[in-house]
C-alpha atoms as a PDB file:
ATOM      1  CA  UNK A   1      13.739   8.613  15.891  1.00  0.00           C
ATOM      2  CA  UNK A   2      11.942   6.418  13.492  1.00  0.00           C
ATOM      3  CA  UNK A   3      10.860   7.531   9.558  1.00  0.00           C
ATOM      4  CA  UNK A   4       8.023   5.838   8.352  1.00  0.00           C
ATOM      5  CA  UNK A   5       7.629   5.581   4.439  1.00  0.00           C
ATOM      6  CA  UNK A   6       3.990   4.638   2.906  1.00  0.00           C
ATOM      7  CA  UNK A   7       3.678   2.883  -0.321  1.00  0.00           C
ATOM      8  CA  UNK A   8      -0.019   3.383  -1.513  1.00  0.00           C
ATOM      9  CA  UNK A   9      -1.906   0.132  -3.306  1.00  0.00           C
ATOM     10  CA  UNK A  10      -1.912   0.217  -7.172  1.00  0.00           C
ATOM     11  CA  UNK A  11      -4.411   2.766  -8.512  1.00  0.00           C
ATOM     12  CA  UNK A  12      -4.936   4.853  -5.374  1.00  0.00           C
ATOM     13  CA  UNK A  13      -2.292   7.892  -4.307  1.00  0.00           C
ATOM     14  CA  UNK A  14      -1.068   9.415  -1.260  1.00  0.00           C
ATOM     15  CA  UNK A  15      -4.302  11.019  -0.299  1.00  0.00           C
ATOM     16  CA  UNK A  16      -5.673   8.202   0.746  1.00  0.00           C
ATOM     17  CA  UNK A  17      -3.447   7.722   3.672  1.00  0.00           C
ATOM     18  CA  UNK A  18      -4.113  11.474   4.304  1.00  0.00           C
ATOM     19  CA  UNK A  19      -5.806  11.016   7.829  1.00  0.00           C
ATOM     20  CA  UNK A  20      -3.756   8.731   9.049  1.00  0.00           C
ATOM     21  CA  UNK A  21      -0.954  11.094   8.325  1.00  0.00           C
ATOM     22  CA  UNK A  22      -2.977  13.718  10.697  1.00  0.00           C
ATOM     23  CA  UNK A  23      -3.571  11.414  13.416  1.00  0.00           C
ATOM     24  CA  UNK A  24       0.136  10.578  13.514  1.00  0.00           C
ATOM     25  CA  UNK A  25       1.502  13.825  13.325  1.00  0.00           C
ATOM     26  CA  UNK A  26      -0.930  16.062  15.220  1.00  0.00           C
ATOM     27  CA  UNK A  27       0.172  17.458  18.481  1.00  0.00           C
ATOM     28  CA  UNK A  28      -0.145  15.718  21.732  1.00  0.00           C
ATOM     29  CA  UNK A  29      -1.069  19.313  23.285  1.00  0.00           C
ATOM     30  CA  UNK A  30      -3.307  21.844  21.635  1.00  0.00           C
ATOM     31  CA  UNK A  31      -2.334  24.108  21.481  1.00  0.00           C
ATOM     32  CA  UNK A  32       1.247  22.766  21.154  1.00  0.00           C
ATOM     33  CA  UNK A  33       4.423  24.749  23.037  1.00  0.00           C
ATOM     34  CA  UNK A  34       6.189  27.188  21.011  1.00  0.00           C
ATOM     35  CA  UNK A  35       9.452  26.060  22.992  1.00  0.00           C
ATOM     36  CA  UNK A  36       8.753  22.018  22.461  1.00  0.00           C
ATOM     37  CA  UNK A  37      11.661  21.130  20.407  1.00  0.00           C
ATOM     38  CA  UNK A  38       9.654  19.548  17.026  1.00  0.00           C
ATOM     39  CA  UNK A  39       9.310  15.910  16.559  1.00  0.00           C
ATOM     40  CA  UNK A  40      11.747  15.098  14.249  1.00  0.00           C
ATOM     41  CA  UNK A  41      10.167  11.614  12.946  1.00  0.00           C
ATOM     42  CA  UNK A  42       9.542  11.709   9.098  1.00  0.00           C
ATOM     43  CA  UNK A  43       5.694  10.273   7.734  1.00  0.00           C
ATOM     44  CA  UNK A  44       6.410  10.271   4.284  1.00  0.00           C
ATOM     45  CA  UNK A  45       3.601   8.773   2.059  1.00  0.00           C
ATOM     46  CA  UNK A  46       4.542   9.094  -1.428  1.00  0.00           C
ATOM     47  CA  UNK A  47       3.064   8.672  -4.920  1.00  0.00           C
ATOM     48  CA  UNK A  48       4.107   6.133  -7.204  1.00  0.00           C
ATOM     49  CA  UNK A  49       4.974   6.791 -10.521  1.00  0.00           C
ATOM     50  CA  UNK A  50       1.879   6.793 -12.511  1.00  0.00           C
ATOM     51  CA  UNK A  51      -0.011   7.483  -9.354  1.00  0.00           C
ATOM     52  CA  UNK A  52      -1.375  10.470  -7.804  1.00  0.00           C
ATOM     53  CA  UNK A  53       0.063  13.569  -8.691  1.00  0.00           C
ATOM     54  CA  UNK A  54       1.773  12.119 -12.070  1.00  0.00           C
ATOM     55  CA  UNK A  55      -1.443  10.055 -12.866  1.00  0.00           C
ATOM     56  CA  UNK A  56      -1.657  12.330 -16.241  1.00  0.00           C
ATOM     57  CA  UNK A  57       1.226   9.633 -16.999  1.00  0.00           C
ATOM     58  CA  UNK A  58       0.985   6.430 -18.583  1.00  0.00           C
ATOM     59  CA  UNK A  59       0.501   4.604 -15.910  1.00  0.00           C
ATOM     60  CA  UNK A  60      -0.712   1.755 -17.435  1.00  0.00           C
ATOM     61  CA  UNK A  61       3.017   0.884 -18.535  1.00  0.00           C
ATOM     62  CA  UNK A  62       4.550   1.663 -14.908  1.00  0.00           C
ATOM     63  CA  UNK A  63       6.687  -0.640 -14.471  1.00  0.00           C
ATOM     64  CA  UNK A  64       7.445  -2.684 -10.921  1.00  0.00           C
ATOM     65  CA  UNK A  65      10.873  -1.586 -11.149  1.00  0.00           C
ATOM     66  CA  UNK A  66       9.958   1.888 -11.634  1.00  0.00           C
ATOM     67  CA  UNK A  67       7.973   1.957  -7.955  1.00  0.00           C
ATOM     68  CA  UNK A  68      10.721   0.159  -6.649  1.00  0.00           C
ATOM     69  CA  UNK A  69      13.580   2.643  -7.129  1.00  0.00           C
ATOM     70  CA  UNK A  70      11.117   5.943  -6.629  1.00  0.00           C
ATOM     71  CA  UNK A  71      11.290   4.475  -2.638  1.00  0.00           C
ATOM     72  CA  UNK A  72      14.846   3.851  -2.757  1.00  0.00           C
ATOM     73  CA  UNK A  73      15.386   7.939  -4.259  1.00  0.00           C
ATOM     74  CA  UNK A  74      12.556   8.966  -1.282  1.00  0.00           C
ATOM     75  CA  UNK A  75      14.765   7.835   1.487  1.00  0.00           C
ATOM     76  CA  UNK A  76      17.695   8.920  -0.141  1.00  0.00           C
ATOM     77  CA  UNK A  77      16.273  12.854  -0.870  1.00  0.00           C
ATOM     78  CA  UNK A  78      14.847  12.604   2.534  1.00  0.00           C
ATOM     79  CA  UNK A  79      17.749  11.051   4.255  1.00  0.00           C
ATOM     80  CA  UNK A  80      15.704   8.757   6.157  1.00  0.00           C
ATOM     81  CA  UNK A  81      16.637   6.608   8.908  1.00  0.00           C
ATOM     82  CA  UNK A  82      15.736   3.913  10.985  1.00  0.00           C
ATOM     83  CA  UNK A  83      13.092   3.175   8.707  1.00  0.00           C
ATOM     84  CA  UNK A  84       9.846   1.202   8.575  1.00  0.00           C
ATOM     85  CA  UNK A  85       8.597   0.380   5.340  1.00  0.00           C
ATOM     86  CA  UNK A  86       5.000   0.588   4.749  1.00  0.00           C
ATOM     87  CA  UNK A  87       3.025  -1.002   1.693  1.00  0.00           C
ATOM     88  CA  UNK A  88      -0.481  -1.663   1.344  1.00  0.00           C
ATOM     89  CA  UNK A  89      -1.876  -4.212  -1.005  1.00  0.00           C
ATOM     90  CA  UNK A  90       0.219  -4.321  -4.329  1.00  0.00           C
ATOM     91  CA  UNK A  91       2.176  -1.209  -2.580  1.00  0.00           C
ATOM     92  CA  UNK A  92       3.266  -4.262   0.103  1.00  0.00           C
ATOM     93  CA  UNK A  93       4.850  -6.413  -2.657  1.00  0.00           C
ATOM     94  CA  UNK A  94       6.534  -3.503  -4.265  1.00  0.00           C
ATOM     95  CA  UNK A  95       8.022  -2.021  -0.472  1.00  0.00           C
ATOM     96  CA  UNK A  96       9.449  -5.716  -0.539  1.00  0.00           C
ATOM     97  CA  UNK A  97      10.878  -5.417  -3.437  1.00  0.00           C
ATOM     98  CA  UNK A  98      12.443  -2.417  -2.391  1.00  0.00           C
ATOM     99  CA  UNK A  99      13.276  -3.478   1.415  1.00  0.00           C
ATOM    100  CA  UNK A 100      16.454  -5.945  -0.031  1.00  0.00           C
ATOM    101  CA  UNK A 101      17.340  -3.003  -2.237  1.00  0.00           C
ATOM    102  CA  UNK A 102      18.298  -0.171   0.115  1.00  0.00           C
ATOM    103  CA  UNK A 103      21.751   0.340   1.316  1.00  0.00           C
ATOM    104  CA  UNK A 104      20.378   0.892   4.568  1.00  0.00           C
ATOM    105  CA  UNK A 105      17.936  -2.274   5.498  1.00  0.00           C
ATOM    106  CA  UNK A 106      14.571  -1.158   6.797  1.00  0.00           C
ATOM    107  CA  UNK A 107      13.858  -1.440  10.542  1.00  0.00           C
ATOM    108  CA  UNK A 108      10.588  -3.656  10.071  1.00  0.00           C
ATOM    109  CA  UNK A 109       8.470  -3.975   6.522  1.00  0.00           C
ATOM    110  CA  UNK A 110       5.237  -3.640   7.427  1.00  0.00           C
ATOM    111  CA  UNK A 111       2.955  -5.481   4.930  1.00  0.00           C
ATOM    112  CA  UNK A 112      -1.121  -4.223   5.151  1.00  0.00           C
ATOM    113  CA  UNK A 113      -3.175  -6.792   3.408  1.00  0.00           C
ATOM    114  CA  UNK A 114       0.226  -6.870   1.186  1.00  0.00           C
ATOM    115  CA  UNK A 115      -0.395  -9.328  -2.205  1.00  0.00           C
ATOM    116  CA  UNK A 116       2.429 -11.797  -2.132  1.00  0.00           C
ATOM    117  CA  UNK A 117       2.397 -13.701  -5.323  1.00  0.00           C
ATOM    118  CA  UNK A 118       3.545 -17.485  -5.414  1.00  0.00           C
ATOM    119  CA  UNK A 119       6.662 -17.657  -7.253  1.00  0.00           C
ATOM    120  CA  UNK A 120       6.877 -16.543 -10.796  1.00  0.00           C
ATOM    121  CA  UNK A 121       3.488 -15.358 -10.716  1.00  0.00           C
ATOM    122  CA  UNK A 122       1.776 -11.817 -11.407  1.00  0.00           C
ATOM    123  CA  UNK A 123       0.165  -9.573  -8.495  1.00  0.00           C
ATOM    124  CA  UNK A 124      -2.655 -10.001 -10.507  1.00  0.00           C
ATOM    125  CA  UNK A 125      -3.155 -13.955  -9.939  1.00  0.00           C
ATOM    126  CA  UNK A 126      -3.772 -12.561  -6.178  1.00  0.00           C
ATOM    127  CA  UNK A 127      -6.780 -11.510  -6.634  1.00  0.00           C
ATOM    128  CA  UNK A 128      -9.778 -13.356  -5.669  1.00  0.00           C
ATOM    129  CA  UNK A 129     -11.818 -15.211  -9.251  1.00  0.00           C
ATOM    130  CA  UNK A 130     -15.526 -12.386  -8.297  1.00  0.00           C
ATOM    131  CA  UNK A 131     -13.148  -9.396  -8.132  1.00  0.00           C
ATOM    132  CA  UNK A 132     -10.788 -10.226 -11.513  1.00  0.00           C
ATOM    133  CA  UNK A 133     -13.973 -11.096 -13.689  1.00  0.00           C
ATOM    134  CA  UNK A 134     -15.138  -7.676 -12.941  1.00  0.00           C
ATOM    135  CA  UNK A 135     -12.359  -5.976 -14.784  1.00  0.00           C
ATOM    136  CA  UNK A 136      -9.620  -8.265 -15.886  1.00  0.00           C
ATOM    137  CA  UNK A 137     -11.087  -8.930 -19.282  1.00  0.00           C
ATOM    138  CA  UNK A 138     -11.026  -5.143 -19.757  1.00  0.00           C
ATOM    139  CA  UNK A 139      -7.506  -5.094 -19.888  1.00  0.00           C
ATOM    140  CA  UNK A 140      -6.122  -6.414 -22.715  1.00  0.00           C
ATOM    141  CA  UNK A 141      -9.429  -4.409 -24.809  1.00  0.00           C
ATOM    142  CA  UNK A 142      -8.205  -1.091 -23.166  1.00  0.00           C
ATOM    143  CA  UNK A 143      -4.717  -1.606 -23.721  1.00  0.00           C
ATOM    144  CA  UNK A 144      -5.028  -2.341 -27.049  1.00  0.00           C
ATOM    145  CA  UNK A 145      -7.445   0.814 -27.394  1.00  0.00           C
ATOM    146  CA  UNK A 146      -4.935   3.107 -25.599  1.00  0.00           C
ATOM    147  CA  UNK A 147      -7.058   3.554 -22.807  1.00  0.00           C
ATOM    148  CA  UNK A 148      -6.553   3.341 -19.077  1.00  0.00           C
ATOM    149  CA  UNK A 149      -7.627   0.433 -16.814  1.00  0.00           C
ATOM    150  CA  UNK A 150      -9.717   2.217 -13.458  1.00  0.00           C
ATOM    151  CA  UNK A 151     -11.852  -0.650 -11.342  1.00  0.00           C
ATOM    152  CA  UNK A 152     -15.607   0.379 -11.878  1.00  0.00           C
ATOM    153  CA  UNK A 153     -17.393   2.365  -9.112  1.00  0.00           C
ATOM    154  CA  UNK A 154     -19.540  -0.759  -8.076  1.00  0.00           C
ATOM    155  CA  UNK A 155     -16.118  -2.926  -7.524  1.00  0.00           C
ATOM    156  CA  UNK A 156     -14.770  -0.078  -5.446  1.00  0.00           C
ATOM    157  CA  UNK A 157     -18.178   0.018  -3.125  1.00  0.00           C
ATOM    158  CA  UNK A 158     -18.742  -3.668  -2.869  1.00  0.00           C
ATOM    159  CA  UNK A 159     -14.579  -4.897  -2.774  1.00  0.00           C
ATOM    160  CA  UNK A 160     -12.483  -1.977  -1.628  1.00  0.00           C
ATOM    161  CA  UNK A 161     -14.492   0.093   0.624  1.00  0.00           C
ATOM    162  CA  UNK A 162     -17.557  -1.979   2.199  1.00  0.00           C
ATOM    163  CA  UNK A 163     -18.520  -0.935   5.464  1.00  0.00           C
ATOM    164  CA  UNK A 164     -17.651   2.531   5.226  1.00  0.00           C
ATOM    165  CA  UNK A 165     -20.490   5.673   4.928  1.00  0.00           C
ATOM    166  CA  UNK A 166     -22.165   5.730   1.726  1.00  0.00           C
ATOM    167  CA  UNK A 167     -20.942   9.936   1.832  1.00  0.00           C
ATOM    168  CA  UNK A 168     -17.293   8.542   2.475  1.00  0.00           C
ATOM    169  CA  UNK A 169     -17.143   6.184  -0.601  1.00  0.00           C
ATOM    170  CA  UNK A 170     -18.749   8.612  -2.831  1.00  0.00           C
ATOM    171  CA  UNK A 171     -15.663  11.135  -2.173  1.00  0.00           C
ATOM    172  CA  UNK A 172     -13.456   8.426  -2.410  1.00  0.00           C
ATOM    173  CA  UNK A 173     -14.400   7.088  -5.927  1.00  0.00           C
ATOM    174  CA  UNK A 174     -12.636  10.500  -7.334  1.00  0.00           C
ATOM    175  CA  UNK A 175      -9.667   9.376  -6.050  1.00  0.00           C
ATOM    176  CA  UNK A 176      -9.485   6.056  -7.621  1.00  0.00           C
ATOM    177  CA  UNK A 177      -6.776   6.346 -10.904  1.00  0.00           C
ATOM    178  CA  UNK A 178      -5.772   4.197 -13.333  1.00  0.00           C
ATOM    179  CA  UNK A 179      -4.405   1.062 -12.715  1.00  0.00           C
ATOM    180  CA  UNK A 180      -0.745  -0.067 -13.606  1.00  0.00           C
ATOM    181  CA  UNK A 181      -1.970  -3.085 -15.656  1.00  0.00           C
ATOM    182  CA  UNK A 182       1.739  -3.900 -16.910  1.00  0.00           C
ATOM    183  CA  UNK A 183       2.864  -4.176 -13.455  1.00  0.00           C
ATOM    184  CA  UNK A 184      -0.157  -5.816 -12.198  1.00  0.00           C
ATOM    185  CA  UNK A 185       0.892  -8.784 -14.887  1.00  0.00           C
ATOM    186  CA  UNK A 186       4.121  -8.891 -14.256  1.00  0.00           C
ATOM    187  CA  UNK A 187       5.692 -12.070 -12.517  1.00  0.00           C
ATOM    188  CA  UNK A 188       7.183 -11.779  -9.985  1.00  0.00           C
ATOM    189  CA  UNK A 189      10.168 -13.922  -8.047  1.00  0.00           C
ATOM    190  CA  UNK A 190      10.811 -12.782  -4.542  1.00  0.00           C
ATOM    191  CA  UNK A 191      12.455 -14.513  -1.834  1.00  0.00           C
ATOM    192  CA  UNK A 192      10.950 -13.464   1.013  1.00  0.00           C
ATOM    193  CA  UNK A 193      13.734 -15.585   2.782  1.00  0.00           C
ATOM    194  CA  UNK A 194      16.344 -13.153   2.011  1.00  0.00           C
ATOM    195  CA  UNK A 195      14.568 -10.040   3.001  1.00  0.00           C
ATOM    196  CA  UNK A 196      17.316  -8.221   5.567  1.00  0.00           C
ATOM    197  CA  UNK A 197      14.289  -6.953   8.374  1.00  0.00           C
ATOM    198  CA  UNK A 198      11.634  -8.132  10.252  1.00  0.00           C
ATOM    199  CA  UNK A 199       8.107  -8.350   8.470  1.00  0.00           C
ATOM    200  CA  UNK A 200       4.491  -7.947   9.911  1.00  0.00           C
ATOM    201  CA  UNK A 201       1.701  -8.641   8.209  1.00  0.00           C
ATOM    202  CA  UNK A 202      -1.549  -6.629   9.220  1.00  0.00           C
ATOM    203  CA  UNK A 203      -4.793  -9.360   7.986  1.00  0.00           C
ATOM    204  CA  UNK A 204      -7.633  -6.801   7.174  1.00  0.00           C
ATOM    205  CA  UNK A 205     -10.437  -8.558   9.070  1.00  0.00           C
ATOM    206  CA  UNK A 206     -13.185  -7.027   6.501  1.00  0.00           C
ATOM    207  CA  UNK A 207     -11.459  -6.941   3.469  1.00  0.00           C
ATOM    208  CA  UNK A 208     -13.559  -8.289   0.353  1.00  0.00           C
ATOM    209  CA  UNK A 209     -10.897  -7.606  -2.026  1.00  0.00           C
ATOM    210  CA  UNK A 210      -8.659  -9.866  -0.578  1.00  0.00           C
ATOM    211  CA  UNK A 211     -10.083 -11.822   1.752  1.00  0.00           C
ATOM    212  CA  UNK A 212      -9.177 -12.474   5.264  1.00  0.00           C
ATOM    213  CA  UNK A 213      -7.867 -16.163   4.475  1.00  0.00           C
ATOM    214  CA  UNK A 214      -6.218 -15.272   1.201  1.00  0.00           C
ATOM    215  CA  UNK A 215      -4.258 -12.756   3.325  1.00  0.00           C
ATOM    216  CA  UNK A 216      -3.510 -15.567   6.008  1.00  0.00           C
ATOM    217  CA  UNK A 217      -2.089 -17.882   3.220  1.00  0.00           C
ATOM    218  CA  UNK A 218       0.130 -14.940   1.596  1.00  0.00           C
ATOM    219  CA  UNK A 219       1.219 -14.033   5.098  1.00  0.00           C
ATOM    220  CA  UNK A 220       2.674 -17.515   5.947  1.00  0.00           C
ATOM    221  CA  UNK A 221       4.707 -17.509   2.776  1.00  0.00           C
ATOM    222  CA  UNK A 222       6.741 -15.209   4.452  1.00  0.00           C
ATOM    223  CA  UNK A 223       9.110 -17.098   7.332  1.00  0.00           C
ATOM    224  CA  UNK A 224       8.899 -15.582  10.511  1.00  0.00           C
ATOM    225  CA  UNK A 225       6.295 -13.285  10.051  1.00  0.00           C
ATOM    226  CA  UNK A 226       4.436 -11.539  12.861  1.00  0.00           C
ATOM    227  CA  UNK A 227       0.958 -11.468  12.105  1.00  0.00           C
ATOM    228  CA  UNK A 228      -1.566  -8.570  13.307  1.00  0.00           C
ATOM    229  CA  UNK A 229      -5.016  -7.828  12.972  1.00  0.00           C
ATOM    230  CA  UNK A 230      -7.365  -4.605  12.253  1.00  0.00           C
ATOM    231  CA  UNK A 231     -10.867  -4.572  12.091  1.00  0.00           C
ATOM    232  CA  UNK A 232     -11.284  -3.118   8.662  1.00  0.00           C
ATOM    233  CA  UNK A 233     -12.073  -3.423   5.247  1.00  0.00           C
ATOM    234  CA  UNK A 234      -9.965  -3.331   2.229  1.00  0.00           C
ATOM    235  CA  UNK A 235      -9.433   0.670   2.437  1.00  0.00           C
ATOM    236  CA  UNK A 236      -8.791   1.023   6.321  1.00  0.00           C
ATOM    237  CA  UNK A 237      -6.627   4.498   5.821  1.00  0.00           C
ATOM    238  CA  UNK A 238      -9.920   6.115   5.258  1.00  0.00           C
ATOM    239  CA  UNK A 239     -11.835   3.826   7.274  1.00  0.00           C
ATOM    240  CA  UNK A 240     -10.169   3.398  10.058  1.00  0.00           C
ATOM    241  CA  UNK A 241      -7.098   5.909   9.792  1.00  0.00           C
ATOM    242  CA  UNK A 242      -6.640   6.851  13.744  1.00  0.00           C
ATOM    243  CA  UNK A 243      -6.468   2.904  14.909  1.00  0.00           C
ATOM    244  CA  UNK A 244      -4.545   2.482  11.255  1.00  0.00           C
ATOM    245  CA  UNK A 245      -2.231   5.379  12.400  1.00  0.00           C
ATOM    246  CA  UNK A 246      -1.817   3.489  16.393  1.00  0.00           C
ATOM    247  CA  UNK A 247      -0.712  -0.064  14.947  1.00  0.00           C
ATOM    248  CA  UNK A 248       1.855   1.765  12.867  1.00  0.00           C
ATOM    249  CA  UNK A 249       3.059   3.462  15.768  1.00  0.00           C
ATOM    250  CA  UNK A 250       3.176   0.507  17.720  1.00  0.00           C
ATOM    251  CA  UNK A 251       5.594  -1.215  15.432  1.00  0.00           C
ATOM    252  CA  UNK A 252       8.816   0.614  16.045  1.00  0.00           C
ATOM    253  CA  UNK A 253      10.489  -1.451  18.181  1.00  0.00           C
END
């Protein structure tokens, strides 16, 4: 049976991957049968370090290898196997990362509007010129001050989460942390030639954050890609987490 192991974008957290979690593992038959043996398939979305749970952390110093080997020590604990490898956004670069890593290659990394720097260059450089003069300059300030990095509540409505219900937005913006600044500026020099697994790249049709083309050009950096499409913006786990939740399914084989 295939695990499947989510890797959240920088500054978010497992929750927000929470309903696609429910629309993947909810019953086909409600109610279910007691005598069913249970699905043994693993949907394990987990927090990075500095993220979620352990935001109280100092995240802003997480580092990229950090993230890495927390996924290699998930599917260890969990003993998971035949896996695909989720990562969304900056959580796509940093399941790469961890994909040539494993002792057990991944069955298929699955990259959702994944950032794929060029080489020797920083997540960061990614993101499109609108969305880094809204906070980039408020890094090195904050850092300096010994305070964290979040992206304001008017980036998160117009970048990451256009589209979606004013109500839905507003609940998200509480679950927005701090953002891993020293990991968002490091560089960065991945082969994506030598990854050991298949790779699909899911272009997020709405997405302001990165845009639709920007993800077409990071996708075909990566050889042999197979490259999907979901009609969503930037945050499709809460906007469109049942049809998020389907294409995942659909890329076991």
């Amino acid at each position: 049976m295939t695990d499947y192991l989510i890797v959240h974008d920088a500054g978010q957290g497992a929750w927000f991957w929470n309903k696609v979690w429910g629309g993947v593992t909810a019953p086909a038959e409600h109610p279910p049968r007691l005598y069913t043996p249970r699905y043994s398939s693993q949907f394990y979305i987990l927090n990075l370090p500095g993220h979620g749970d352990d935001e109280e952390g100092d995240t802003a110093d997480v580092r990229l290898d950090e993230c890495v080997q927390a996924i290699a020590r998930a599917v260890e604990r969990r003993g998971m196997k035949d896996l695909v490898l989720v990562g969304h956004g900056v959580g796509g670069l940093i399941a790469a990362q961890a994909a040539g890593l494993l002792p057990e290659p991944p069955r298929r990394l699955v990259m959702i509007a994944g950032v794929v720097p060029e080489r020797n260059r920083a997540p960061l450089s990614r993101l499109p010129g609108p969305v880094r003069k809204c906070f980039s300059p408020r890094i090195g300030l904050n850092t300096m001050l010994g305070k964290d990095v979040r992206l304001t509540p008017s980036v998160i409505s117009k970048y990451l989460c256009n589209g979606m219900e004013p109500r839905e937005i507003n609940r998200a913006l509480g679950y927005f942390g701090p953002l891993p600044t020293r990991l968002m500026k490091t560089e960065v020099d991945l082969q994506f030639s030598d990854l050991p697994c298949p790779v699909s790249y899911v272009i997020l049709d709405r997405d302001r954050m990165l845009t639709p083309s920007l993800q077409v050009a990071m996708a075909r950096l990566i050889p042999n890609v197979d490259i999907l499409h979901l009609d969503a913006c930037h945050q499709a786990p809460l906007q469109s987490p049942l049809e998020t939740g389907q294409l995942l399914l659909s890329l076991q084989g």
